[in-house]
Protein backbone atom coordinates (compact mmCIF):
# COMPACT_ATOMS: atom_id res chain seq x y z
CA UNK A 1 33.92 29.43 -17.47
CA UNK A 2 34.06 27.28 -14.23
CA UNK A 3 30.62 26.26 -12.84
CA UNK A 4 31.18 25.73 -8.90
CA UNK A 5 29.97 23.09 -6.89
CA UNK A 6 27.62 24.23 -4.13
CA UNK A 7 28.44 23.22 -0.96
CA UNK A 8 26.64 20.70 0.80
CA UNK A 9 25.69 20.60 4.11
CA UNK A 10 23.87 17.53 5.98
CA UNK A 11 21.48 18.40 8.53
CA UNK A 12 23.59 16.36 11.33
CA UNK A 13 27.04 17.46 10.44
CA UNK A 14 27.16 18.90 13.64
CA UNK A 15 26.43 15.95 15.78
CA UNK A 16 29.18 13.41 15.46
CA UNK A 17 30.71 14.54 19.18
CA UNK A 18 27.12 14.38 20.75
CA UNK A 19 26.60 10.24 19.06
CA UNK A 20 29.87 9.94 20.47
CA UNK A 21 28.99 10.82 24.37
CA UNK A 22 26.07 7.73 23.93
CA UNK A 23 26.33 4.92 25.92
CA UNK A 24 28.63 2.17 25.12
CA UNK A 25 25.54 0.19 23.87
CA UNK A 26 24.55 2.22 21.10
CA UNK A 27 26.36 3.64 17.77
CA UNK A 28 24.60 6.73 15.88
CA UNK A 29 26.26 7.84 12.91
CA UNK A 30 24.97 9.54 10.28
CA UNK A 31 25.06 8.76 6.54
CA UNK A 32 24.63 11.58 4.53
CA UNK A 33 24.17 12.53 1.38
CA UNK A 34 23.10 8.61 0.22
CA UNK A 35 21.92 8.70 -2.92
CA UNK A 36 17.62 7.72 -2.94
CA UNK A 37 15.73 7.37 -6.04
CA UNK A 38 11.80 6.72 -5.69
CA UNK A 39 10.71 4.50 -8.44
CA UNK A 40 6.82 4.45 -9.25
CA UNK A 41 5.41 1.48 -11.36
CA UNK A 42 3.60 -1.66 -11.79
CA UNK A 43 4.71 -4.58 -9.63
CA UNK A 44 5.34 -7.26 -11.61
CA UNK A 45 4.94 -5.07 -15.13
CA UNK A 46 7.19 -4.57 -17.93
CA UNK A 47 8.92 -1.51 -16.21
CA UNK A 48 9.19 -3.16 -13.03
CA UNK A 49 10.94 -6.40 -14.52
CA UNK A 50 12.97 -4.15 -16.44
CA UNK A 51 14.07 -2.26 -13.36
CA UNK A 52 14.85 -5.52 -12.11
CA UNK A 53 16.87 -6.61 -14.74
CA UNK A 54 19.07 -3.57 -15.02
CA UNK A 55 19.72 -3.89 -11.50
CA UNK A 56 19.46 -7.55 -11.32
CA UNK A 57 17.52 -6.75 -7.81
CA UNK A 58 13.92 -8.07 -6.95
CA UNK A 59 11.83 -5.24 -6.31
CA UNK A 60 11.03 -6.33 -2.62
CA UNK A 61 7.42 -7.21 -1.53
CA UNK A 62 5.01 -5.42 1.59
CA UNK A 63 7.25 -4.23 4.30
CA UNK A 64 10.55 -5.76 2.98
CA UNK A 65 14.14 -4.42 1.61
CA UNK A 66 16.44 -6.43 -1.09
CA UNK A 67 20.00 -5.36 -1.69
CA UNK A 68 21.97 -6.29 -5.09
CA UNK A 69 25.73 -4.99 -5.11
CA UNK A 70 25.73 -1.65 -3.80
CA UNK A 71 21.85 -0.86 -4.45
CA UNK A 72 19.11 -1.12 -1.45
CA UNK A 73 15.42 -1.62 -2.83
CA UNK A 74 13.32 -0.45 -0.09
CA UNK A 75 9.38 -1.32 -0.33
CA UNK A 76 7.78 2.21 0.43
CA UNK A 77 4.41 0.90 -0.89
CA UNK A 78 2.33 -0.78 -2.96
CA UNK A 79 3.52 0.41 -6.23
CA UNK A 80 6.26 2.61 -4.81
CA UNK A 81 10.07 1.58 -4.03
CA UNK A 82 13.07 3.47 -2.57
CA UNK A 83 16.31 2.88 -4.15
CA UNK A 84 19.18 3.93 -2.20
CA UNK A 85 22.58 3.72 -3.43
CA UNK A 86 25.70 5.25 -1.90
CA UNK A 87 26.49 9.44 -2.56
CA UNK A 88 26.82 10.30 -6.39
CA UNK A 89 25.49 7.10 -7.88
CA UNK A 90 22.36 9.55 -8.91
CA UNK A 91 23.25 10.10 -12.43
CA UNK A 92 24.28 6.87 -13.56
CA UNK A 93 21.28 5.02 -12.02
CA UNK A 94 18.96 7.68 -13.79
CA UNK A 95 20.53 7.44 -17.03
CA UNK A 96 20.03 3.64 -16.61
CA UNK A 97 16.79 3.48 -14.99
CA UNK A 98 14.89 6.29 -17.31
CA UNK A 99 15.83 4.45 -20.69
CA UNK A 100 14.66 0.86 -18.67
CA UNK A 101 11.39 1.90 -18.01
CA UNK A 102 10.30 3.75 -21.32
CA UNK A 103 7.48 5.12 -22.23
CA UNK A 104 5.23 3.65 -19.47
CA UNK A 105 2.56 5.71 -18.60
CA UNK A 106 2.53 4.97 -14.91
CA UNK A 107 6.34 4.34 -14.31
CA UNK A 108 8.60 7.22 -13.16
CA UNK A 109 11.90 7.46 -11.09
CA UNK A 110 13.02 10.87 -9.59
CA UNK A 111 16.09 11.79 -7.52
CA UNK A 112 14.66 12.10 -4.19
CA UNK A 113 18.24 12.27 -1.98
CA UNK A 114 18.12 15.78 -0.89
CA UNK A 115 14.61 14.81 0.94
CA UNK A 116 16.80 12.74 3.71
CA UNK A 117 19.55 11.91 5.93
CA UNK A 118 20.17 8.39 7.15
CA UNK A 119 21.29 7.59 10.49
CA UNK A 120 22.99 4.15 11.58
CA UNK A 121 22.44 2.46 14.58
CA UNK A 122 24.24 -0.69 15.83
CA UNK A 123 25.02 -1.74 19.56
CA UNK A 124 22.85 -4.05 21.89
CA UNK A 125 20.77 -1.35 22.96
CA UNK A 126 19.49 -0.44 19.79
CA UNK A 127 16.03 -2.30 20.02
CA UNK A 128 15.53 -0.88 24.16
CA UNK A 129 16.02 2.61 22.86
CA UNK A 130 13.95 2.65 19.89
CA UNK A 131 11.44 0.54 22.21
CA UNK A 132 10.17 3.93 23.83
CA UNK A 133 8.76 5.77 21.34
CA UNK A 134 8.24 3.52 18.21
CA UNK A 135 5.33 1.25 18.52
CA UNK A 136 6.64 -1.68 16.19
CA UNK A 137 7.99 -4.51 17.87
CA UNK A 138 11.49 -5.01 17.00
CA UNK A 139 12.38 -8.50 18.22
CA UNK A 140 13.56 -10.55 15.59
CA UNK A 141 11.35 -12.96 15.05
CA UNK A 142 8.99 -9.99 14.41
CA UNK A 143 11.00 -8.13 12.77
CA UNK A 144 13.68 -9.61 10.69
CA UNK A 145 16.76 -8.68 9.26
CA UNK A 146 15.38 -7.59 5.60
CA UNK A 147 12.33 -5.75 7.36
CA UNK A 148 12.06 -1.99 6.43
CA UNK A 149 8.39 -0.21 7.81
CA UNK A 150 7.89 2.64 7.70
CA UNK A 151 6.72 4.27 11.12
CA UNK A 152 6.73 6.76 13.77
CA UNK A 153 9.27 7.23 15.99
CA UNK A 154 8.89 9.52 18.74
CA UNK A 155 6.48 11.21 16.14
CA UNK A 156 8.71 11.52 13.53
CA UNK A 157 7.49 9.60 10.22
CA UNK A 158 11.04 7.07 9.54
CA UNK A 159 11.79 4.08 7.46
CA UNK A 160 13.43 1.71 9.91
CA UNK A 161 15.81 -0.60 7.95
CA UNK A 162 16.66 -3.86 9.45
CA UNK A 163 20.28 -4.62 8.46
CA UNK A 164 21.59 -6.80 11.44
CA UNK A 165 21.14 -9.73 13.53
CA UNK A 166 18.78 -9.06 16.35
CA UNK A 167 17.95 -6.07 15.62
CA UNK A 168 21.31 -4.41 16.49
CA UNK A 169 22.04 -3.22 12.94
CA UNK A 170 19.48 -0.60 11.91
CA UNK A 171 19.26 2.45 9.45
CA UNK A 172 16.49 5.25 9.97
CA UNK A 173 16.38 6.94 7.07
CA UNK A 174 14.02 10.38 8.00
CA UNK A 175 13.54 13.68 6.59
CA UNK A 176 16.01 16.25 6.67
CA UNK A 177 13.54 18.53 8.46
CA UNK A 178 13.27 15.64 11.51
CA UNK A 179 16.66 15.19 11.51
CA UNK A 180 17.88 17.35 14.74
CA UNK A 181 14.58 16.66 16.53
CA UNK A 182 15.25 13.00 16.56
CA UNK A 183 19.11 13.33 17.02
CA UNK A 184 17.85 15.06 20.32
CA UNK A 185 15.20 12.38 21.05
CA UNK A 186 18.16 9.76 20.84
CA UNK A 187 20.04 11.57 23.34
CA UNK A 188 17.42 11.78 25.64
CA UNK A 189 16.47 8.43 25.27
CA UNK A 190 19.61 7.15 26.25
CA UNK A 191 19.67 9.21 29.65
CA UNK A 192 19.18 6.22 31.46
CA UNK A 193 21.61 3.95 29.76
CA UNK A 194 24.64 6.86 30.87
CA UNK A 195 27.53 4.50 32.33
CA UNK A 196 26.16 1.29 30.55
CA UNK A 197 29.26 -0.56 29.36
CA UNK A 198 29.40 -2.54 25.78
């Protein structure tokens, strides 16, 4: 008996010749399919050092991200973390991760990746276009690479990922259901940008 694969579709598959009309100033492109795991637990208790230790990644503090090999810890909270890996690394991660923790009562990790796409943005621009409708301030000595809050933008709840040197490299990682409304919002708020060179 063959079991088929169902077909995956991200929410912005369609928009990769739209990103490409932006100015010269700004890259979009999506990342789908990323594989995000929210882990729930303790900070500094026995499942969250174990965590640690499988990963060898420190779970990141208030407002922060920490990357170890190919695996992003994102601080979503006080006891909550999002691990993002790249596409298919769900499986392994949970068979690692599930064993890790144990029998704590308050840790858990579930496979959140079909909850949101992630977009990438790099390009000098980056910071002026996100400027109108996110109310964080995104220079770098305010933000910093290694920042990751989570926000509105243009009234669409995000977690904006700090990746890059002033601000030029950053990931918005935002629900699938957002998705197209703030592809659009990027468009529009690069209207007046139209003939900027790189």
């Amino acid at each position: 008996m063959t079991v088929e694969t169902p077909a995956r579709f991200s929410p912005l598959s369609a928009w990769q010749d739209r990103f490409a009309r932006l100015p010269a100033g700004l890259q979009v492109r999506e990342l789908p399919f990323l594989t995000q795991l929210t882990l729930r637990a303790e900070p500094g208790g026995p499942a969250a050092r174990a965590v640690e230790a499988c990963l060898g990644i420190t779970l990141p503090g208030p407002v922060r991200a920490e990357t170890s090999g190919d695996v992003e810890a994102l601080w979503m909270g006080p006891d909550e973390w999002l691990l993002v890996a790249a596409d298919g690394r769900q499986h392994d991660l949970l068979a690692r991760l599930r064993p890790a923790i144990g029998d704590d009562d308050f840790a858990t990790v579930t496979d959140v990746s079909a909850q949101r796409t992630t977009l990438a943005l790099t390009g000098h621009l980056v910071r002026e276009v996100l400027a109108q409708g996110c109310a964080i301030d995104l220079d770098p000595r305010v933000t910093p690479v290694g920042s990751c809050p989570t926000t509105l933008l243009a009234q669409a709840p995000v977690t904006l990922v700090v990746r890059g040197e002033a601000a030029s490299g950053i990931r918005l990682l935002v629900r699938a259901s957002f998705a197209s409304y703030l592809a659009t919002w990027l468009l529009d708020a690069c209207t007046e940008y139209r003939g900027s060179t790189g």
